[in-house]
Protein backbone atom coordinates (compact mmCIF):
# COMPACT_ATOMS: atom_id res chain seq x y z
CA UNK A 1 61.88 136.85 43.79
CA UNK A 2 65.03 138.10 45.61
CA UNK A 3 63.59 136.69 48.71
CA UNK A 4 63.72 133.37 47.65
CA UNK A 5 66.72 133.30 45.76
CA UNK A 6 67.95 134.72 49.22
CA UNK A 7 66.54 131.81 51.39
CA UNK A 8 67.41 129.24 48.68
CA UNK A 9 70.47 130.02 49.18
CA UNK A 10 70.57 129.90 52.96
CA UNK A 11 69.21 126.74 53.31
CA UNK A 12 71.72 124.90 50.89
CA UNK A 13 74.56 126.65 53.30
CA UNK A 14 72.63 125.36 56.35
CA UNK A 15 72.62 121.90 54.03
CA UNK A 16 76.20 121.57 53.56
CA UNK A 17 76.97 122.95 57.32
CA UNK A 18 75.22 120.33 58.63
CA UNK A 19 77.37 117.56 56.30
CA UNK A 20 80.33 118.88 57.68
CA UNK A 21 78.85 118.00 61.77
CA UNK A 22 81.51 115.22 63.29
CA UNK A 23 79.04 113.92 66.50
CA UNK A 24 80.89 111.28 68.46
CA UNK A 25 80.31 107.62 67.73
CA UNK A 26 77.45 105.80 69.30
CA UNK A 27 79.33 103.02 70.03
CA UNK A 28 83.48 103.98 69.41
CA UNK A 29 85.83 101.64 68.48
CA UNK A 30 89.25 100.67 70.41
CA UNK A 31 92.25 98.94 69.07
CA UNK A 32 94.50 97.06 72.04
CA UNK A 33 98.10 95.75 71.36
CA UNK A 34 99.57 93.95 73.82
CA UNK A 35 102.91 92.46 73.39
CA UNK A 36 102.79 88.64 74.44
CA UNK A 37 104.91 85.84 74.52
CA UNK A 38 107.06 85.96 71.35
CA UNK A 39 104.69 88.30 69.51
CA UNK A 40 101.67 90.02 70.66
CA UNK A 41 97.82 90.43 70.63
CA UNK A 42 95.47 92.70 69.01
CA UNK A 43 91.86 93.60 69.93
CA UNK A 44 89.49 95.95 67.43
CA UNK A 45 86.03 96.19 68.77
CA UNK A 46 83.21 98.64 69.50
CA UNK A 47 82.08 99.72 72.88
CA UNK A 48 78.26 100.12 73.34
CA UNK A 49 77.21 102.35 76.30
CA UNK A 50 74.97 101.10 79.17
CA UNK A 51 72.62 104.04 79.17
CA UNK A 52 70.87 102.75 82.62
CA UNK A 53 69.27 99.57 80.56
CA UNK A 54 69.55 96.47 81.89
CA UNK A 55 72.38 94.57 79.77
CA UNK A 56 72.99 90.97 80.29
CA UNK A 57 69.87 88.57 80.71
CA UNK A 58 67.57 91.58 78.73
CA UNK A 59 69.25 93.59 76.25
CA UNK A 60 71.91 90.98 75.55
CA UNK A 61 69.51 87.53 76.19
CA UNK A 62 70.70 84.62 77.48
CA UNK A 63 71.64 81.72 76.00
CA UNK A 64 71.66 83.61 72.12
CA UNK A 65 74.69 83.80 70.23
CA UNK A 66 75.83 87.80 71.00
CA UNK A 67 78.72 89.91 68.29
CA UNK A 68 80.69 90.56 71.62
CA UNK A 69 80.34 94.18 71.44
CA UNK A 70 78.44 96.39 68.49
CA UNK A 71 78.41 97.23 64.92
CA UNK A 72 80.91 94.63 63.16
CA UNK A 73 82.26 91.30 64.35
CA UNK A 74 85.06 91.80 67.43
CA UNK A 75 88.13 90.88 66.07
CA UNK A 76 91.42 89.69 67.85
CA UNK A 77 94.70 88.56 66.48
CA UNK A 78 97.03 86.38 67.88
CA UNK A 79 100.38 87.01 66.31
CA UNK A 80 101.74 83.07 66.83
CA UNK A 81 100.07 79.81 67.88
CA UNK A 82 98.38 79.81 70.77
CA UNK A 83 95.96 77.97 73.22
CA UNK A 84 92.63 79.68 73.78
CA UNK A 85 90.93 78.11 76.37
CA UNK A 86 92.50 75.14 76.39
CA UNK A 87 92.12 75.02 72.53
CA UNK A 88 94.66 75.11 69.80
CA UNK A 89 94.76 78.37 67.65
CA UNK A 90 96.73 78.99 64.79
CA UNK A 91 97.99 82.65 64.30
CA UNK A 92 95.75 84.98 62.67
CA UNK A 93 93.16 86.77 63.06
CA UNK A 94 89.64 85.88 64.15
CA UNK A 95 86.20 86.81 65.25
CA UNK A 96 85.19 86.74 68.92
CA UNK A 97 81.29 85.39 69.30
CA UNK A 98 79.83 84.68 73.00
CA UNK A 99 76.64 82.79 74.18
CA UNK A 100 75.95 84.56 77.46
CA UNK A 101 74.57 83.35 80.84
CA UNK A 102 74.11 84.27 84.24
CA UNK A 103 77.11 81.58 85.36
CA UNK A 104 79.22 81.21 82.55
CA UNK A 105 79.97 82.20 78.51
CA UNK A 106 80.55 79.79 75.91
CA UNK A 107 83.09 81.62 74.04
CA UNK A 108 83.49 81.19 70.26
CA UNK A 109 86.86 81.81 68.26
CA UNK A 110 85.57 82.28 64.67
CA UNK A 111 87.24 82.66 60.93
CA UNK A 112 84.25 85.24 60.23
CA UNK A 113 86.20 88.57 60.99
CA UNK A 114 84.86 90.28 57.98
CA UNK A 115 81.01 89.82 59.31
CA UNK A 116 78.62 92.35 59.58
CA UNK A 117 78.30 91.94 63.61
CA UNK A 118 75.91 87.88 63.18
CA UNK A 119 75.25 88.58 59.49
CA UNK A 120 77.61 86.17 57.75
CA UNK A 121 78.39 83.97 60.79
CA UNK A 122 78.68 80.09 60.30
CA UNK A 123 79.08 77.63 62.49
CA UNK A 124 81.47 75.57 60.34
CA UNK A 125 84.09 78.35 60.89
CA UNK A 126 84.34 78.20 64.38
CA UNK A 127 88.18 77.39 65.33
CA UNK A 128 87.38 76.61 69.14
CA UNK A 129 84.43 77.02 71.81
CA UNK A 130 84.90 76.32 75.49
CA UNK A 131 83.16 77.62 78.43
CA UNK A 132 84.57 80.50 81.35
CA UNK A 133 82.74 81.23 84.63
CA UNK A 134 81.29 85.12 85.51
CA UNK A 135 82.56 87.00 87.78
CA UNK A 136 80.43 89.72 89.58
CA UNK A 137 81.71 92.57 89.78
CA UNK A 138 81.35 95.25 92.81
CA UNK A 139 80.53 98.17 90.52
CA UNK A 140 79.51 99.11 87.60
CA UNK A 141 80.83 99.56 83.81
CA UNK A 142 78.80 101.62 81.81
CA UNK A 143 81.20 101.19 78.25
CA UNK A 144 81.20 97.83 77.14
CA UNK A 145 85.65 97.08 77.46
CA UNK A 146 87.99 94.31 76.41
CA UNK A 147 91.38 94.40 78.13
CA UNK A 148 94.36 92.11 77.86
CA UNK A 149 95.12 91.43 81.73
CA UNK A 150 97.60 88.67 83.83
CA UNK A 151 100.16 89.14 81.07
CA UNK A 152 103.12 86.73 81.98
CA UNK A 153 106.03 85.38 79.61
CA UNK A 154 103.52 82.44 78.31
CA UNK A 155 100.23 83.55 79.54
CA UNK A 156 97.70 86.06 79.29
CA UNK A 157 94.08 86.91 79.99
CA UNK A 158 91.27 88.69 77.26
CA UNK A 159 88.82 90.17 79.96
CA UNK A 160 85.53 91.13 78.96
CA UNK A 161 83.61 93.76 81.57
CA UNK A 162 80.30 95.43 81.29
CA UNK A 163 77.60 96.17 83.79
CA UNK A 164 78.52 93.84 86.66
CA UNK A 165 79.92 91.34 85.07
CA UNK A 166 83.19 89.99 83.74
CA UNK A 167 84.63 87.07 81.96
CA UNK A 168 88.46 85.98 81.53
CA UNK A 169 89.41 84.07 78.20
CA UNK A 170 92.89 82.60 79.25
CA UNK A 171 95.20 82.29 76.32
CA UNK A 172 98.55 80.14 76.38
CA UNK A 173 101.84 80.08 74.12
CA UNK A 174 104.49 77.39 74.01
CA UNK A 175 107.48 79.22 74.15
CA UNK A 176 109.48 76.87 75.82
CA UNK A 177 110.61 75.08 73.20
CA UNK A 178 111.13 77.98 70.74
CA UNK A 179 113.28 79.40 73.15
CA UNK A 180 115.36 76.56 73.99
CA UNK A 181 116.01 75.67 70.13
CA UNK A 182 117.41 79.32 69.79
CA UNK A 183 119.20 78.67 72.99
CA UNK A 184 120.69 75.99 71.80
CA UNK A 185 121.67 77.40 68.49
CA UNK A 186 123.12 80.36 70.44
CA UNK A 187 125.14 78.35 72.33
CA UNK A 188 126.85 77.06 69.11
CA UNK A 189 128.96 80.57 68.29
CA UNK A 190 131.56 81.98 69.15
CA UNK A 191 129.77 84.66 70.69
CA UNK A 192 127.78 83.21 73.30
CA UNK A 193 124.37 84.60 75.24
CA UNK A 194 125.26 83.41 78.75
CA UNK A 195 123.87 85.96 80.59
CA UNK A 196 120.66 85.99 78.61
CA UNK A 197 120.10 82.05 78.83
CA UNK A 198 121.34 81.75 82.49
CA UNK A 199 118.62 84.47 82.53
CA UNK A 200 115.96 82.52 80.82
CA UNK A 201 116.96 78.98 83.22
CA UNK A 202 116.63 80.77 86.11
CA UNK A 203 112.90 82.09 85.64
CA UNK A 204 111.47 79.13 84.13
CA UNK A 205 113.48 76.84 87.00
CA UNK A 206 115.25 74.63 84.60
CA UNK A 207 118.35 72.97 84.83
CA UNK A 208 119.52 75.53 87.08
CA UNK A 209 123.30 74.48 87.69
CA UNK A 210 123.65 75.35 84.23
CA UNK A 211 122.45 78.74 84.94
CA UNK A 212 125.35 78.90 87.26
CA UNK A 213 127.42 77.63 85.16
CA UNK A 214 126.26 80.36 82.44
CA UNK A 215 126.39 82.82 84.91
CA UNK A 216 129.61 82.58 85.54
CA UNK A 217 130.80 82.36 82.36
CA UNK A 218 129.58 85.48 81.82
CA UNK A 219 130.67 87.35 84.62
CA UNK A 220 134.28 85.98 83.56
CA UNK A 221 133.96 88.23 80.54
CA UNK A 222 132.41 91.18 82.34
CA UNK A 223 133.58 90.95 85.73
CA UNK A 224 132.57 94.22 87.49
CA UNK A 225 128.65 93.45 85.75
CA UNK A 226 126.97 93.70 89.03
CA UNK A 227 123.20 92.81 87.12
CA UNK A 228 124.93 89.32 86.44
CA UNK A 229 126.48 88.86 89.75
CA UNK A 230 122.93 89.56 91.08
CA UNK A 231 121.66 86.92 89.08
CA UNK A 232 124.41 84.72 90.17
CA UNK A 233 123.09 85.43 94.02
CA UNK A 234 119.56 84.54 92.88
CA UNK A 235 120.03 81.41 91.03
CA UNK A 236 122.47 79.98 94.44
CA UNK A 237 119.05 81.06 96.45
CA UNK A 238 117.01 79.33 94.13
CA UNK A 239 119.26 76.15 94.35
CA UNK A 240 119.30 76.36 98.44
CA UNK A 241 122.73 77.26 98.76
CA UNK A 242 122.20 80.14 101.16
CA UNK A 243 125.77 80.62 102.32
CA UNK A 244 127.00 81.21 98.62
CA UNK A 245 124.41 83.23 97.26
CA UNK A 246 124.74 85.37 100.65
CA UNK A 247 128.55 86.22 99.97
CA UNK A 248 127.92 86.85 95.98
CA UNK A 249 125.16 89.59 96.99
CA UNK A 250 127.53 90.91 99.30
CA UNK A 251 129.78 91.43 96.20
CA UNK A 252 126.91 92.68 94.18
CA UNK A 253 126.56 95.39 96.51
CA UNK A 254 129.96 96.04 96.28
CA UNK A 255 129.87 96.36 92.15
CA UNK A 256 126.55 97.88 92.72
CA UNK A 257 128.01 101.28 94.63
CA UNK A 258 131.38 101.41 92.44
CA UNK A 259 128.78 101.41 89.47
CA UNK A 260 126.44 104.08 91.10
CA UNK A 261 123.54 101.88 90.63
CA UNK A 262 121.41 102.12 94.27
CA UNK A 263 118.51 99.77 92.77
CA UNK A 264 120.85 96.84 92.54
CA UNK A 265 122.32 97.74 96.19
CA UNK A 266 118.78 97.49 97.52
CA UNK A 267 117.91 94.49 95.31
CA UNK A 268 120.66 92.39 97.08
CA UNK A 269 119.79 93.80 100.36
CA UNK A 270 116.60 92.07 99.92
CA UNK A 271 118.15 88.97 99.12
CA UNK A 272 120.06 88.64 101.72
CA UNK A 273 116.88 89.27 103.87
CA UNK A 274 115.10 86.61 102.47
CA UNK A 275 118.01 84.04 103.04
């Protein structure tokens, strides 16, 4: 009787041993935050592995609607309005679907972020669907990844990569215009922003005697700034006005060694080697 009680009790401590296990995740999820335009993007999704099986065209079919990933529904959030390929998006948050092929995806932008992977998705909440070519890839990924890639002020890229293959879903934000309006309103204090919208002019190439007029503004209320004075060269480049933006490096390099900044010494030098 002993010797029972005595194995009894061994096999419920085996029992709740083996509830306390942890074993990695199948397929482990990964959160991306990328900060974008005016706000940001945000990727949750699971990674399946490769395991030598053959992915797209037999594990993932062709032409059949495919979660983007495993388990539940990918999810990405846009954190302000955006284009996604080519196609008006409201912020929020949405599911990612894809119809594979050996050429191109039709990519789907969904309302369904709470779905079980398919299970729950409908067609009538689709937001946007638009097509993006494959790439081929030289090597191979064996963990299913989503990056956020070609991030510029208004632009960005959601690249999808697994096997051989990859996709890019370009994504757009109109920034212009919310910029300018707080431009503008900026302008309308006392204390002004010159040197960040002279900034701003000169990148996106607009109205760019204003930027020098900004500029300068700005480096009358700071004048040993040598940043600003750089951005003064740049913007007389810019405008063609070699001989001018040539002498204001010059002085940049001169604020830029009283200052004890060397990066700004070399950045002019490279001006002037350009002009």
């Amino acid at each position: 009787m002993k010797k029972i009680v005595l194995l009894f009790s061994i096999f419920v401590s085996m029992g709740a041993m083996a509830q306390g296990i942890k074993m990695p995740a199948p397929s482990p999820t990964q959160t991306i935050k990328q900060d974008f335009a005016l706000s940001s993007i945000e990727l949750n999704y699971s990674r399946p592995l490769a395991k030598g099986r053959k992915i797209f065209g037999d594990l993932v079919p062709f032409g059949k609607i495919w979660r983007t990933g495993a388990n539940g529904a990918t999810k990405v959030t846009f954190g302000e309005d955006v284009k996604v390929g080519g196609v008006a998006v409201k912020a929020g948050s949405y599911a990612i679907y894809s119809i594979p092929n050996a050429n191109e995806w039709e990519i789907i932008i969904n309302k369904g972020v709470n779905n079980g992977g398919l299970t729950g998705y409908k067609t009538e909440e689709d937001v946007a669907r638009f097509k993006v070519k494959t790439m081929a890839l030289p090597f191979a990924i064996e963990s299913f990844t989503m990056m956020i890639g070609d991030v510029l002020p208004a632009s960005a890229n959601i690249q999808i990569l697994w096997e051989n293959t990859a996709v890019s879903i370009p994504v757009e934000a109109d920034i212009n215009s919310k910029i300018m309006k707080s431009i503008d309103a900026a302008m309308n204090v006392d204390n002004r922003p010159y040197f960040a919208a002279a900034s701003y002019y000169f990148e996106v190439g607009k109205e760019l005697p204003k930027a020098l007029e900004w500029v300068n503004k700005a480096i009358d209320a700071q004048p040993k700034a040598y940043w600003m004075v750089h951005l003064k060269a740049k913007i007389q480049a810019k405008m063609g006005d070699k001989v001018a933006a040539k002498a204001t490096a010059l002085k940049g390099i001169e604020l830029a060694k009283e200052g004890k900044n060397d990066d700004y010494v070399v950045l002019n030098e490279k001006l002037i080697a350009t002009l």
